[in-house]
Protein backbone atom coordinates (compact mmCIF):
# COMPACT_ATOMS: atom_id res chain seq x y z
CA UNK A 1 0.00 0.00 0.00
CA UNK A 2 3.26 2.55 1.03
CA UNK A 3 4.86 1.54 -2.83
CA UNK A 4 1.35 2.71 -4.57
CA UNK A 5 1.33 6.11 -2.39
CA UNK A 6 4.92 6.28 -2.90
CA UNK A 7 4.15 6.17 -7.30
CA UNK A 8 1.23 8.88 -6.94
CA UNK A 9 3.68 11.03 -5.09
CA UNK A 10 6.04 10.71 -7.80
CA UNK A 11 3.73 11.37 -10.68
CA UNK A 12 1.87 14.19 -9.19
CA UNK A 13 5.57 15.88 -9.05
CA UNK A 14 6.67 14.21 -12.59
CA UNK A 15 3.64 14.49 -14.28
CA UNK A 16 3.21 18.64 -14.03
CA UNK A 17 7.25 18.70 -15.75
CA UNK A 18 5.86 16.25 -18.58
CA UNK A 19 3.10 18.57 -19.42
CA UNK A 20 5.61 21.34 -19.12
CA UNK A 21 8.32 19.88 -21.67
CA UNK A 22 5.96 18.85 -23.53
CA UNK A 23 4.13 22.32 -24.04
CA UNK A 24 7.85 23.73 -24.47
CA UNK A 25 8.62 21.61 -27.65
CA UNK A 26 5.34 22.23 -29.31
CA UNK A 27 5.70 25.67 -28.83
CA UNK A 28 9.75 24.99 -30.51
CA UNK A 29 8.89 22.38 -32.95
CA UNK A 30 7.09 24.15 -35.45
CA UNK A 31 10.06 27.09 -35.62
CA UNK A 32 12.68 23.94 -36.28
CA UNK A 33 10.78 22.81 -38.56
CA UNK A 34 10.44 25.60 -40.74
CA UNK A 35 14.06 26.47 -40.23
CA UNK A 36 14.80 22.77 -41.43
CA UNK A 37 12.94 23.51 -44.65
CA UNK A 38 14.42 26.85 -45.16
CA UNK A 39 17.97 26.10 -45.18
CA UNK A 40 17.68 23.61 -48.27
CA UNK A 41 15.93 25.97 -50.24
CA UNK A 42 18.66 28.95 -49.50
CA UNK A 43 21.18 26.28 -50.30
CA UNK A 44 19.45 25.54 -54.04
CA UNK A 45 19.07 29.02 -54.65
């Protein structure tokens, strides 16, 4: 019973740094992305 209070403790302090990080590289992904598709295009140019 200790081990299964001991995992919710965990993920209610893990889980609010997922949704964090996870928030953070949606916000980034979509500027790599387009920078990723950028450079070939300056390169053929």
């Amino acid at each position: 019973m200790q081990q299964e209070r001991d995992w919710f403790h965990t993920l209610a302090v893990v889980y609010p740094f997922i949704l964090f990080t996870v928030g953070l590289i949606l916000m980034l992904w979509p500027r790599r992305r387009k920078n990723k598709t950028n450079k070939p295009d300056e390169d053929k140019t």
